[in-house]
C-alpha atoms as a PDB file:
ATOM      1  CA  UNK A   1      -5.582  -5.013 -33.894  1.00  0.00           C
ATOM      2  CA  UNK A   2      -9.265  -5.569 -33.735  1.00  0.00           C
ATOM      3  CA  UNK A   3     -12.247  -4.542 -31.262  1.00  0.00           C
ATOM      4  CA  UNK A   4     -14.259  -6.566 -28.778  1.00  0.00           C
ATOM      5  CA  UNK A   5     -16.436  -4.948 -26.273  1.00  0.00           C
ATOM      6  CA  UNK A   6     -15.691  -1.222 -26.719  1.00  0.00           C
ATOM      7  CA  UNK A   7     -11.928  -2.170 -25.736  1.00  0.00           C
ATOM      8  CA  UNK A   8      -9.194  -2.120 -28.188  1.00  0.00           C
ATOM      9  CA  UNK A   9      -7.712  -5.258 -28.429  1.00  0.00           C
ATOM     10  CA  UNK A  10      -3.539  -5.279 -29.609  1.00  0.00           C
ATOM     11  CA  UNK A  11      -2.130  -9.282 -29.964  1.00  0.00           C
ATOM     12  CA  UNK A  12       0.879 -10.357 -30.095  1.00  0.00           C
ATOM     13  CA  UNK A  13       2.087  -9.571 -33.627  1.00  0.00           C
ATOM     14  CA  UNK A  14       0.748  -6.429 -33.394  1.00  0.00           C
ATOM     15  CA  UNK A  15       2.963  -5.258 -30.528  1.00  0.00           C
ATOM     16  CA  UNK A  16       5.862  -7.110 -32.063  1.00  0.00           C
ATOM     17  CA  UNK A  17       5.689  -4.972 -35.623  1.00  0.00           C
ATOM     18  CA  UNK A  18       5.076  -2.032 -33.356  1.00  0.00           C
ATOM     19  CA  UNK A  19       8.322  -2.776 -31.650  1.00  0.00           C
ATOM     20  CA  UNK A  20       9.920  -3.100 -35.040  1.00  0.00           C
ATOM     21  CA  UNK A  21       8.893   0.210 -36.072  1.00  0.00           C
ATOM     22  CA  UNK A  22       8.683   2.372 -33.130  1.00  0.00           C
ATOM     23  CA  UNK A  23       9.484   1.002 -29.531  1.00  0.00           C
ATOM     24  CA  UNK A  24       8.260   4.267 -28.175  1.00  0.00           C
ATOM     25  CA  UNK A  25       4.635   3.952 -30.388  1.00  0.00           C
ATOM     26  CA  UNK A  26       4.577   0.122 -28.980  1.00  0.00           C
ATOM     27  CA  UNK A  27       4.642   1.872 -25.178  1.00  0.00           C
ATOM     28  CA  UNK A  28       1.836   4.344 -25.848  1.00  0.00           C
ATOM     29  CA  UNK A  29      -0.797   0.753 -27.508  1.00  0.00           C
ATOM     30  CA  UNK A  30       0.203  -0.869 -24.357  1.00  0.00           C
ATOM     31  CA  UNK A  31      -0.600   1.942 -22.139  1.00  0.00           C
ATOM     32  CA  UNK A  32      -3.875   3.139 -24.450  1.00  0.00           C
ATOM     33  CA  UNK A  33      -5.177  -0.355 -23.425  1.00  0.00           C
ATOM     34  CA  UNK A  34      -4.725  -0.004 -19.776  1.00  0.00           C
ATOM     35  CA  UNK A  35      -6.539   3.291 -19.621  1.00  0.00           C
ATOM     36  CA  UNK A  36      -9.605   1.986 -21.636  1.00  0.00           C
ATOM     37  CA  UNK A  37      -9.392  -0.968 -19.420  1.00  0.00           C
ATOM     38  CA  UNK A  38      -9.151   0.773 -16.352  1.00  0.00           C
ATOM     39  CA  UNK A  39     -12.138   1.970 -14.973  1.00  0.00           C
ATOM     40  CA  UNK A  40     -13.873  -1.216 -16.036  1.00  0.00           C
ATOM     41  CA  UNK A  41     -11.421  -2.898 -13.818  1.00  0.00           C
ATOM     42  CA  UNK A  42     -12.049  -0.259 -10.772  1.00  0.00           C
ATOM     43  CA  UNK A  43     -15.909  -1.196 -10.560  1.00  0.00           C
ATOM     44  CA  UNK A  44     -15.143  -4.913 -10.990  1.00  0.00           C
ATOM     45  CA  UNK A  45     -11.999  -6.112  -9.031  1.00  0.00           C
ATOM     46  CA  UNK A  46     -12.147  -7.204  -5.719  1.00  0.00           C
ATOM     47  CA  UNK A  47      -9.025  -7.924  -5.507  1.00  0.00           C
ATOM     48  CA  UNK A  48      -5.371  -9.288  -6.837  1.00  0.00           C
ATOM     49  CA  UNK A  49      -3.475 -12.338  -5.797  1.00  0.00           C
ATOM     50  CA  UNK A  50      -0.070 -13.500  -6.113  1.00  0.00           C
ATOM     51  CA  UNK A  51       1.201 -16.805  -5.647  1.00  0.00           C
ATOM     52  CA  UNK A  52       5.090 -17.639  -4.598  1.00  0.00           C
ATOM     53  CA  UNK A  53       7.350 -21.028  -4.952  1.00  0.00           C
ATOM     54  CA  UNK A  54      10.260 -22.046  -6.098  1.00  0.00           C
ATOM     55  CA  UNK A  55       9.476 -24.502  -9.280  1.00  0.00           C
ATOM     56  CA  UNK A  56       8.135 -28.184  -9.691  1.00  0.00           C
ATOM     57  CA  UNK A  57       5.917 -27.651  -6.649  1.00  0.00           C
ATOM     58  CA  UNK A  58       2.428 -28.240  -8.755  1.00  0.00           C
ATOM     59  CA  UNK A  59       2.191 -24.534  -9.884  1.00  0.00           C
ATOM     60  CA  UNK A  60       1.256 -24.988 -13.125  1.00  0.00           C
ATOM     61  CA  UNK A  61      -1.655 -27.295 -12.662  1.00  0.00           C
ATOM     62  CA  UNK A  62      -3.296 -25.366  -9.848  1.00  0.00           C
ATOM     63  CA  UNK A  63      -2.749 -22.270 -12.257  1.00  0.00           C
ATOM     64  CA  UNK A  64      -4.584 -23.905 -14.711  1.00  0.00           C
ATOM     65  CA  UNK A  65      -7.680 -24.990 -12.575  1.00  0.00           C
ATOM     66  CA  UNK A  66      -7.678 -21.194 -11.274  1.00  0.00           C
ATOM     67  CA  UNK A  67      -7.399 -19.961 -14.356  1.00  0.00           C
ATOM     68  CA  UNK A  68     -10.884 -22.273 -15.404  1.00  0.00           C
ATOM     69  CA  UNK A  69     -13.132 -20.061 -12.677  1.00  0.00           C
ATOM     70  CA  UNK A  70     -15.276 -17.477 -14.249  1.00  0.00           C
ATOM     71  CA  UNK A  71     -14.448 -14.793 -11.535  1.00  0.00           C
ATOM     72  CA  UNK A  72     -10.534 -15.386 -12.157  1.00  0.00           C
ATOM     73  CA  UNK A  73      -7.839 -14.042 -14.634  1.00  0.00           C
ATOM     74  CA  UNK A  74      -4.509 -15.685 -14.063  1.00  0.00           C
ATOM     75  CA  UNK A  75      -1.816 -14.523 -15.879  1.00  0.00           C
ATOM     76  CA  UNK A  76       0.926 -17.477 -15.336  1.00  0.00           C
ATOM     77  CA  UNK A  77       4.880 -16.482 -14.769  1.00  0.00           C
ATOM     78  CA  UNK A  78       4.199 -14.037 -17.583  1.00  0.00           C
ATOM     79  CA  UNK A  79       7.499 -12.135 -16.649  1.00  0.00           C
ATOM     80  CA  UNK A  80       9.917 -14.413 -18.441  1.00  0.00           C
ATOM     81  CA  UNK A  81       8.240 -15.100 -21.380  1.00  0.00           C
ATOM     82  CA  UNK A  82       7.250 -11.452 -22.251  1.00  0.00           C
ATOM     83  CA  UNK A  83      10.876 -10.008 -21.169  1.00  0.00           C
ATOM     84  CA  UNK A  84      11.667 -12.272 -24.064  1.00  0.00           C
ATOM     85  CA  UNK A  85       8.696 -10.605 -26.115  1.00  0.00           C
ATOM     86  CA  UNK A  86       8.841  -6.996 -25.606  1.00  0.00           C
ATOM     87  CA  UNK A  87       9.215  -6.210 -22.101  1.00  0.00           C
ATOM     88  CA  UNK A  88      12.765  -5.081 -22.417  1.00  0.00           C
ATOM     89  CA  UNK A  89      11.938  -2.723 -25.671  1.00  0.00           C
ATOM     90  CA  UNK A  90       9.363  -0.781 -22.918  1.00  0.00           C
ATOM     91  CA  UNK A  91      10.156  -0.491 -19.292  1.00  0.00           C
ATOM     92  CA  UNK A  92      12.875  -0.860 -17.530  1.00  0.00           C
ATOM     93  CA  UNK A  93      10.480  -1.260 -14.743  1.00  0.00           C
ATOM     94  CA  UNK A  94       8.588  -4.330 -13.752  1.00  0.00           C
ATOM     95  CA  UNK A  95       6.088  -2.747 -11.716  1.00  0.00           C
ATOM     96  CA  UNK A  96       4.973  -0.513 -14.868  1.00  0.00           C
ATOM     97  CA  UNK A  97       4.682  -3.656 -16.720  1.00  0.00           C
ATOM     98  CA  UNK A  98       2.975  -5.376 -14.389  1.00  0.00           C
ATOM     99  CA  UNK A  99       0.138  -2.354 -14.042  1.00  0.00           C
ATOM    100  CA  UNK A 100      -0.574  -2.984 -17.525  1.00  0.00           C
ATOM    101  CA  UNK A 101      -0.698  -6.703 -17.311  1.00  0.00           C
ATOM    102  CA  UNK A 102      -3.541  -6.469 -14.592  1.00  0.00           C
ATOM    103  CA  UNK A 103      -5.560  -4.004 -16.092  1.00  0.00           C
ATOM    104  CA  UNK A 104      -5.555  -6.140 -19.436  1.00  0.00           C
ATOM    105  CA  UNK A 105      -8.191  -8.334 -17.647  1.00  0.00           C
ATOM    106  CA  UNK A 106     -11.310  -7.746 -16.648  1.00  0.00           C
ATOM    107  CA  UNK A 107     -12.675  -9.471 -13.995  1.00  0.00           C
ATOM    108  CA  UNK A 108     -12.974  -9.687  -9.964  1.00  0.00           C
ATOM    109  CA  UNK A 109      -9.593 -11.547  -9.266  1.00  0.00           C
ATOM    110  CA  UNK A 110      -6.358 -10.987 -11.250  1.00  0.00           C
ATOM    111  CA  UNK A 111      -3.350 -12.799 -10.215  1.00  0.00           C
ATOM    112  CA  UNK A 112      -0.160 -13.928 -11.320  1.00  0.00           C
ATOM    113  CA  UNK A 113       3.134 -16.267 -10.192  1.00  0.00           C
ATOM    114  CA  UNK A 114       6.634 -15.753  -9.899  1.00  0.00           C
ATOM    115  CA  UNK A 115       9.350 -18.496  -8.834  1.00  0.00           C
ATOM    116  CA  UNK A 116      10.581 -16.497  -5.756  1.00  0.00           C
ATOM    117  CA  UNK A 117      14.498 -17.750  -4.897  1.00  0.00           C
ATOM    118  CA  UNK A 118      16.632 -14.471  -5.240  1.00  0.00           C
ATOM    119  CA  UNK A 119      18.229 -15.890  -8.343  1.00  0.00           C
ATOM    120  CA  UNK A 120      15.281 -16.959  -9.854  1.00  0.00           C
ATOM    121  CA  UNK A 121      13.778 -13.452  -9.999  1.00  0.00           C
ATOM    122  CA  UNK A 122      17.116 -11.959 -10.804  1.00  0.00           C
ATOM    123  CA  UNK A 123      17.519 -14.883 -13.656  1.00  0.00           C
ATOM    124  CA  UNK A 124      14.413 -15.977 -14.654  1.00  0.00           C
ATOM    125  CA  UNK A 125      12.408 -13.595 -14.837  1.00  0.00           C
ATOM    126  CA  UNK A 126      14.847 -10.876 -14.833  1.00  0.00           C
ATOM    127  CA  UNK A 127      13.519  -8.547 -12.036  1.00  0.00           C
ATOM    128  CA  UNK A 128      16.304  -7.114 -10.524  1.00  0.00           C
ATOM    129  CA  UNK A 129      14.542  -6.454  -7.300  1.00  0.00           C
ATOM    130  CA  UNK A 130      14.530  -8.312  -4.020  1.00  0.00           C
ATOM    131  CA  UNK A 131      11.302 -10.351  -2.890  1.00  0.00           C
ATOM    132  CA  UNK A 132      10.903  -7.853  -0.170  1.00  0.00           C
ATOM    133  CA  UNK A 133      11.020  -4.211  -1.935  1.00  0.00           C
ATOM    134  CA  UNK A 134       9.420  -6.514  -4.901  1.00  0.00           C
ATOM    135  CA  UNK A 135       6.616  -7.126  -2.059  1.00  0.00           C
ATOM    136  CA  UNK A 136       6.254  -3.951  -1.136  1.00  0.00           C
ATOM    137  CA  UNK A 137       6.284  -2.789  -4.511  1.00  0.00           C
ATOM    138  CA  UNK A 138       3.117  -4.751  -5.898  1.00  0.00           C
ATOM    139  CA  UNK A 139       1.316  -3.344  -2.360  1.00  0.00           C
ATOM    140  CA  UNK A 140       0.797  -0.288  -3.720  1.00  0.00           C
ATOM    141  CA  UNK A 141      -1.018  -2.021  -6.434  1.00  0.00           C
ATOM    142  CA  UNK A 142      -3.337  -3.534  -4.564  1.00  0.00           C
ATOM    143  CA  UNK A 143      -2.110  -6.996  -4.204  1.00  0.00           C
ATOM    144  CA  UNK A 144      -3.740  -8.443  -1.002  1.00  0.00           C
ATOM    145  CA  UNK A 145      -3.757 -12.428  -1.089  1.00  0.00           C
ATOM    146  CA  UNK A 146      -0.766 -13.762  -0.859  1.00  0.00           C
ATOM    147  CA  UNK A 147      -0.081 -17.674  -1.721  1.00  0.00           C
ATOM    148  CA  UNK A 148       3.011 -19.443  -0.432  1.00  0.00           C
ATOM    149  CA  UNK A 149       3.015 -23.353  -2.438  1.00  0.00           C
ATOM    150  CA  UNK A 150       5.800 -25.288  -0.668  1.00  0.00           C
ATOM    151  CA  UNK A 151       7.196 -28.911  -1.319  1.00  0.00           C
ATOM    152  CA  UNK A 152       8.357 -30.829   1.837  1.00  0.00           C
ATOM    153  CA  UNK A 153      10.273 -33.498  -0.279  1.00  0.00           C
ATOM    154  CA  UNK A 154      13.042 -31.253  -1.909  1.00  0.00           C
ATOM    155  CA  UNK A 155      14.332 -34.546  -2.914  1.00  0.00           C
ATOM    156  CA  UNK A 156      11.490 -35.107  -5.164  1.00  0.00           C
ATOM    157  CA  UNK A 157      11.265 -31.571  -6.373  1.00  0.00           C
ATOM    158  CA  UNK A 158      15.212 -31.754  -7.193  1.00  0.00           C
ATOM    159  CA  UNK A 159      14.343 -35.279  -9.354  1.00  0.00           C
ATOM    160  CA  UNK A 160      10.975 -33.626 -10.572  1.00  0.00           C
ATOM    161  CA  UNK A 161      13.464 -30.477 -12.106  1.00  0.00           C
ATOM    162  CA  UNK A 162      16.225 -32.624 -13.325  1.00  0.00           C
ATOM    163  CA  UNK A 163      13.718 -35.222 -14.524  1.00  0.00           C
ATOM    164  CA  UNK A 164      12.530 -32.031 -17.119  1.00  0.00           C
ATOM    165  CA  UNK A 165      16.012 -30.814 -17.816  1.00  0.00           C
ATOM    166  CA  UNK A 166      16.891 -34.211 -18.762  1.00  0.00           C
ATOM    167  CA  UNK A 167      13.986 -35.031 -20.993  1.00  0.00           C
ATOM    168  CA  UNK A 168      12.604 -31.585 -21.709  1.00  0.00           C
ATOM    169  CA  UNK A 169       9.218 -32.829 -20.681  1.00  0.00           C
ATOM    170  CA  UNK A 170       8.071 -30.165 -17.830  1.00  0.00           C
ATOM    171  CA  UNK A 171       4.483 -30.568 -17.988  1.00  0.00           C
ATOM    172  CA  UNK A 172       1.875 -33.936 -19.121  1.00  0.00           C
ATOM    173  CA  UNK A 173      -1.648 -34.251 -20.080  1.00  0.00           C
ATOM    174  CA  UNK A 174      -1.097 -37.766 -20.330  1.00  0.00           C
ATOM    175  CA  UNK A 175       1.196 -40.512 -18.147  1.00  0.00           C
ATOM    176  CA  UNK A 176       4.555 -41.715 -19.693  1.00  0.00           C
ATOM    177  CA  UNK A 177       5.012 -45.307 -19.031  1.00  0.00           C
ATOM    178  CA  UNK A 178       8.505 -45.059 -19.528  1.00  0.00           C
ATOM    179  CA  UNK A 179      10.749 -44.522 -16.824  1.00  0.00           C
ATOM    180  CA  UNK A 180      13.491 -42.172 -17.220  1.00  0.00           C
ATOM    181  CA  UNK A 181      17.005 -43.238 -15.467  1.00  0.00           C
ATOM    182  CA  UNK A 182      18.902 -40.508 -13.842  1.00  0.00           C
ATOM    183  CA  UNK A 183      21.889 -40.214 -12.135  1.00  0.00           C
ATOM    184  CA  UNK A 184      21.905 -37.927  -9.639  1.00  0.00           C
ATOM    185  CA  UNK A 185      25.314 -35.400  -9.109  1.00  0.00           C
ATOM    186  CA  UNK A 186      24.662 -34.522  -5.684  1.00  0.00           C
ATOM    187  CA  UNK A 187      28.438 -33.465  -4.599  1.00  0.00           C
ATOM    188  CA  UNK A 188      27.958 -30.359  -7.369  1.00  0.00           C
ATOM    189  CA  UNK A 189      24.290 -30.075  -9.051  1.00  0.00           C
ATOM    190  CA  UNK A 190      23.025 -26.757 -10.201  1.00  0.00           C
ATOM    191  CA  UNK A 191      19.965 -25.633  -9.148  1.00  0.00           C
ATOM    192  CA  UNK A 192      18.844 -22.388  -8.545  1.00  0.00           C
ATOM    193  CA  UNK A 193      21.140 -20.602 -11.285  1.00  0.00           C
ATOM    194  CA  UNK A 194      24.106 -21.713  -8.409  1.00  0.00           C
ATOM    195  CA  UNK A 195      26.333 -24.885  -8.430  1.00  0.00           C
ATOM    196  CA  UNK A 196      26.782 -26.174  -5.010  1.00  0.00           C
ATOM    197  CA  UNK A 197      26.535 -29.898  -2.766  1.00  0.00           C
ATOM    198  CA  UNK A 198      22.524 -31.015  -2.506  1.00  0.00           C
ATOM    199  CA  UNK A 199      22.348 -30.503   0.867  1.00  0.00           C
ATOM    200  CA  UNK A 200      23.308 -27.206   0.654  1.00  0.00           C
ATOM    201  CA  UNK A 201      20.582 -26.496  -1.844  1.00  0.00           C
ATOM    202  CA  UNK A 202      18.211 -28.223   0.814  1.00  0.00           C
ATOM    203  CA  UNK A 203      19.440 -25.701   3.896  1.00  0.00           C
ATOM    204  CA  UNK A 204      18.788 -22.557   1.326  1.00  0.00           C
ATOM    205  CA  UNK A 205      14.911 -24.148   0.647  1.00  0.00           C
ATOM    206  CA  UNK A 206      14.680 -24.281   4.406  1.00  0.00           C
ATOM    207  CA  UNK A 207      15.970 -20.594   4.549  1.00  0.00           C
ATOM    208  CA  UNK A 208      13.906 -19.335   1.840  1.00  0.00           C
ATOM    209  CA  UNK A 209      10.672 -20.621   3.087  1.00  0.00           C
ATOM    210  CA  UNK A 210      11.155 -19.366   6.784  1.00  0.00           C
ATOM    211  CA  UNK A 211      12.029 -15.985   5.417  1.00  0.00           C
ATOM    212  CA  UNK A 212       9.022 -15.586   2.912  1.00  0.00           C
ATOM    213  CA  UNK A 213       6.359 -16.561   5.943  1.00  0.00           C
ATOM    214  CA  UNK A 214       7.953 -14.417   8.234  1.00  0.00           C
ATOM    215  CA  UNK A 215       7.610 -11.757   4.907  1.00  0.00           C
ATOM    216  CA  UNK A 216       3.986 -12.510   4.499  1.00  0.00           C
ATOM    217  CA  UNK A 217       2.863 -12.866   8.463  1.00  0.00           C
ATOM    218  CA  UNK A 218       1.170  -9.795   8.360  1.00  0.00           C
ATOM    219  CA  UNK A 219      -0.574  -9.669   5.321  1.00  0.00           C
ATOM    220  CA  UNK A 220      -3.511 -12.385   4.105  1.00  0.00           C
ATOM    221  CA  UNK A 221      -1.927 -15.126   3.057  1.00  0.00           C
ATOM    222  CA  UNK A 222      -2.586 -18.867   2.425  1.00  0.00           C
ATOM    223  CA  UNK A 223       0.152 -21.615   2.798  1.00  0.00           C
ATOM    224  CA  UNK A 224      -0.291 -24.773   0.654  1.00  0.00           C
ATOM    225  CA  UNK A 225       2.083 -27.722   0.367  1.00  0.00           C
ATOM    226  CA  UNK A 226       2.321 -29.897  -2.375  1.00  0.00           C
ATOM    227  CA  UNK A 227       2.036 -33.243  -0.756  1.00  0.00           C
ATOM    228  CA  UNK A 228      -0.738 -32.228   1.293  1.00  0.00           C
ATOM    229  CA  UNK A 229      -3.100 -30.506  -0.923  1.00  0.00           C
ATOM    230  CA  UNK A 230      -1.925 -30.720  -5.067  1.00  0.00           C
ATOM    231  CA  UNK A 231       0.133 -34.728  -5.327  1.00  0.00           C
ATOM    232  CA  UNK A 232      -3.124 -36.972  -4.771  1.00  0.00           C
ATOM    233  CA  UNK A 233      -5.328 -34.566  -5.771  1.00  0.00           C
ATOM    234  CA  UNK A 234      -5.155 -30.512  -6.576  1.00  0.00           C
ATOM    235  CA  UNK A 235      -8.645 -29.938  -6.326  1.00  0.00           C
ATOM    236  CA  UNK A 236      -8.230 -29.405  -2.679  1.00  0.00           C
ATOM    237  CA  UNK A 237      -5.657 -26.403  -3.065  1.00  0.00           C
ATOM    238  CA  UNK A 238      -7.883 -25.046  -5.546  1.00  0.00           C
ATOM    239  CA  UNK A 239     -11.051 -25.154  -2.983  1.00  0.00           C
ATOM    240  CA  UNK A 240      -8.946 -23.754  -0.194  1.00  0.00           C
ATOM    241  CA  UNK A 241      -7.796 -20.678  -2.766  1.00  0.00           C
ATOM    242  CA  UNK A 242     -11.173 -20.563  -3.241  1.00  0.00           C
ATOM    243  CA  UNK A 243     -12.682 -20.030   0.432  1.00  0.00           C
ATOM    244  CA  UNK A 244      -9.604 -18.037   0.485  1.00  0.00           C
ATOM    245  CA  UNK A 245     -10.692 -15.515  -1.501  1.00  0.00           C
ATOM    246  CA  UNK A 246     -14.507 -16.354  -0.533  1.00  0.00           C
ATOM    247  CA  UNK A 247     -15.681 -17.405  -4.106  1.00  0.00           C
ATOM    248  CA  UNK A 248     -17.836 -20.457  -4.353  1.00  0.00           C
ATOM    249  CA  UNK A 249     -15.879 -23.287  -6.157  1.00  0.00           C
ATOM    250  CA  UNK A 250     -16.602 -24.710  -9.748  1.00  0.00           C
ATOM    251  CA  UNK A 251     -16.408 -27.714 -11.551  1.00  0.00           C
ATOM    252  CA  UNK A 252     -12.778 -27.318 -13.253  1.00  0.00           C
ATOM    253  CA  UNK A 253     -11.111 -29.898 -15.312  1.00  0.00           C
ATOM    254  CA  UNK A 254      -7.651 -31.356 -14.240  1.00  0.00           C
ATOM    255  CA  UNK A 255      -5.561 -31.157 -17.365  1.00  0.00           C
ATOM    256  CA  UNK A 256      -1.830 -31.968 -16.471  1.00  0.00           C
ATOM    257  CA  UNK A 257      -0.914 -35.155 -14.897  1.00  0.00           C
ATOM    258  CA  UNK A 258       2.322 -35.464 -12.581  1.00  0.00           C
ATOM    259  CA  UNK A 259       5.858 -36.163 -14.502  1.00  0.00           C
ATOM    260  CA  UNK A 260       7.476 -38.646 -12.690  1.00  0.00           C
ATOM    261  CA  UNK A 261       5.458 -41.048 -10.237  1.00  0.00           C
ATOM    262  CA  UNK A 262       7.497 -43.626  -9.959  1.00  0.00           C
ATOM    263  CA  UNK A 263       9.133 -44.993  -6.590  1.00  0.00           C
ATOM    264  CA  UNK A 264      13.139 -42.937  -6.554  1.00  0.00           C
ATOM    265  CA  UNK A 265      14.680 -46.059  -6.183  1.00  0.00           C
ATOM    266  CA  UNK A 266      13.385 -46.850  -9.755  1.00  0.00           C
ATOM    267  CA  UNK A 267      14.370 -43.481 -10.797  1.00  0.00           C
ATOM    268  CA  UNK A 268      17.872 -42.912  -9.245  1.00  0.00           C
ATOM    269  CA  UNK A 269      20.474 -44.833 -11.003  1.00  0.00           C
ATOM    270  CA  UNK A 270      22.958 -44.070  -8.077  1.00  0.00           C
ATOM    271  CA  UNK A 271      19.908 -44.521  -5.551  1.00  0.00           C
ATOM    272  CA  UNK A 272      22.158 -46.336  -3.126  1.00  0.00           C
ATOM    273  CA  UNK A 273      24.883 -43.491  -3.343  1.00  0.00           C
ATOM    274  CA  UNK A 274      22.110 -41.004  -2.917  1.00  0.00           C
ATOM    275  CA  UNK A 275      20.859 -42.404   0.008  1.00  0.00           C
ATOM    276  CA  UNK A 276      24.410 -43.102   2.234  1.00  0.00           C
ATOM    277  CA  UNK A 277      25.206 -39.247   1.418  1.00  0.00           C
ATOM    278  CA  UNK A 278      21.530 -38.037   3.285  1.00  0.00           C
ATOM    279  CA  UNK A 279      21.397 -40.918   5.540  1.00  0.00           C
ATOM    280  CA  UNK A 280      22.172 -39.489   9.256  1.00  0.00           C
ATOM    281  CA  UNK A 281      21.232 -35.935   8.333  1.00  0.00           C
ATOM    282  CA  UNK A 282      17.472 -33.922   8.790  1.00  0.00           C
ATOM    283  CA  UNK A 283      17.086 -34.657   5.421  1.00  0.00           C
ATOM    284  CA  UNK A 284      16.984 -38.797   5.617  1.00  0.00           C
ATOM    285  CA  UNK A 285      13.296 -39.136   5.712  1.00  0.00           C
ATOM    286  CA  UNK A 286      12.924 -37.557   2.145  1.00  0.00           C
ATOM    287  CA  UNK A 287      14.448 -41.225   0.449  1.00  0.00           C
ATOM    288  CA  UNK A 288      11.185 -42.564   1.523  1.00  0.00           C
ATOM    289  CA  UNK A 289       7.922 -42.631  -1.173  1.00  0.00           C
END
């Protein structure tokens, strides 16, 4: 525990002897620091954003210029990794966790990022909500910028997510110049916590995206793709966020470079069996690079 600023300040290993000791003590730190914090945060935010997708989609980079700009606090999928933490010790609540986290952090914007399929909130980060009431929910907080990042080429995003299961390599500051092989299951591949055919995987994207637009139609929201506005370069989803929330850009640093940018036919082992089982469907344009 130590001070900065007037506010109390309680890391990590604090919280986790608290835990140790008293779980109910730990609830009343976390809660002490959102009340100090709170009326700082009143005067100064302008508002909170949250930011939707489904995994390998460029998240993590665009998080990480966003997080660079002086008039931004972004907290990351913190869900997961402080369930793991001490979440589970506190609340049995998200939302009450969640009030804490944005009040931690003051400045003007506070947002955060969830991966949004039903079982990925259910099993990755454990909220046992649906996106809707988990919409609603976060309203009454004051969320009011909604971002939607969507990838066109589930292909790709199913190689990109295999590619790090495979290798354990999810994110790169630097390029590999080997070229990981990879055989591709698609009559039964797991993906989203469910084991089902490829295609089928594909229809629930298309699903799942036309139900979370028709979800955020009425509120402010801003729909990026990944091939359009993160793959060549990311700087131009992080400008749009940015007249999005009508804050003049900055000069942030790309730190992550893309995991896998090599051609699928060098990256699909059984490229050729791949290819017969999408060729003739809606899906047959995503074999191209």
């Amino acid at each position: 525990m130590n001070f900065k600023n007037n506010t109390i300040i309680y890391d990590d290993n604090f919280i986790k002897k608290a835990i140790k000791n008293n779980k109910f003590l730990c609830s009343n730190y976390l809660n002490i620091k959102f009340h100090l914090n709170k009326n700082k945060v009143e005067k100064i935010r302008k508002g909170n954003i949250f930011m939707l997708h489904t995994g390998r989609v460029g998240s993590t980079v665009l998080a990480d210029l966003l997080n660079q700009h002086s008039k931004i606090s972004w907290d990351g999928e913190f869900y997961p990794k402080q369930k793991k933490r001490y979440l589970k010790f506190i609340y049995n609540d998200p939302i009450d966790f969640l009030k804490i986290k944005m009040n931690q952090k003051v400045s003007e914007f506070y947002g955060f990022e969830l991966k949004c399929s039903k079982n990925q909130l259910y099993t990755a980060h454990s909220i046992n909500l649906d996106l809707d009431v988990f919409l609603d929910r976060i309203k009454e907080l004051n969320f009011n910028n909604f971002i939607l990042l969507e990838r066109k080429n589930y292909l790709k995003q199913f190689i990109s997510l295999y590619f790090a299961r495979k290798t354990k390599i999810h994110h790169i500051k630097y390029n590999i110049n080997k070229i990981s092989i990879l055989n591709i299951e698609f009559e039964s591949c797991l993906w989203f916590n469910k084991q089902q055919p490829l295609i089928k995987h594909f229809e629930y994207l298309d699903n799942f995206y036309k139900e979370t637009k028709d979800l955020l139609s009425k509120d402010k929201s801003l729909f990026l793709t990944y091939e359009d506005e993160i793959q060549e370069n990311p700087l131009v989803a992080y400008e749009k966020i940015c007249d999005f929330l009508n804050i003049k850009p900055e000069l942030p640093i790309i730190n992550l470079k893309r995991t896998n940018p090599y051609p699928l036919k060098d990256v699909i082992k059984n490229y050729n069996e791949v290819e017969k089982y999408l060729t003739g469907t809606k899906y047959e344009w995503m074999l191209k690079d």
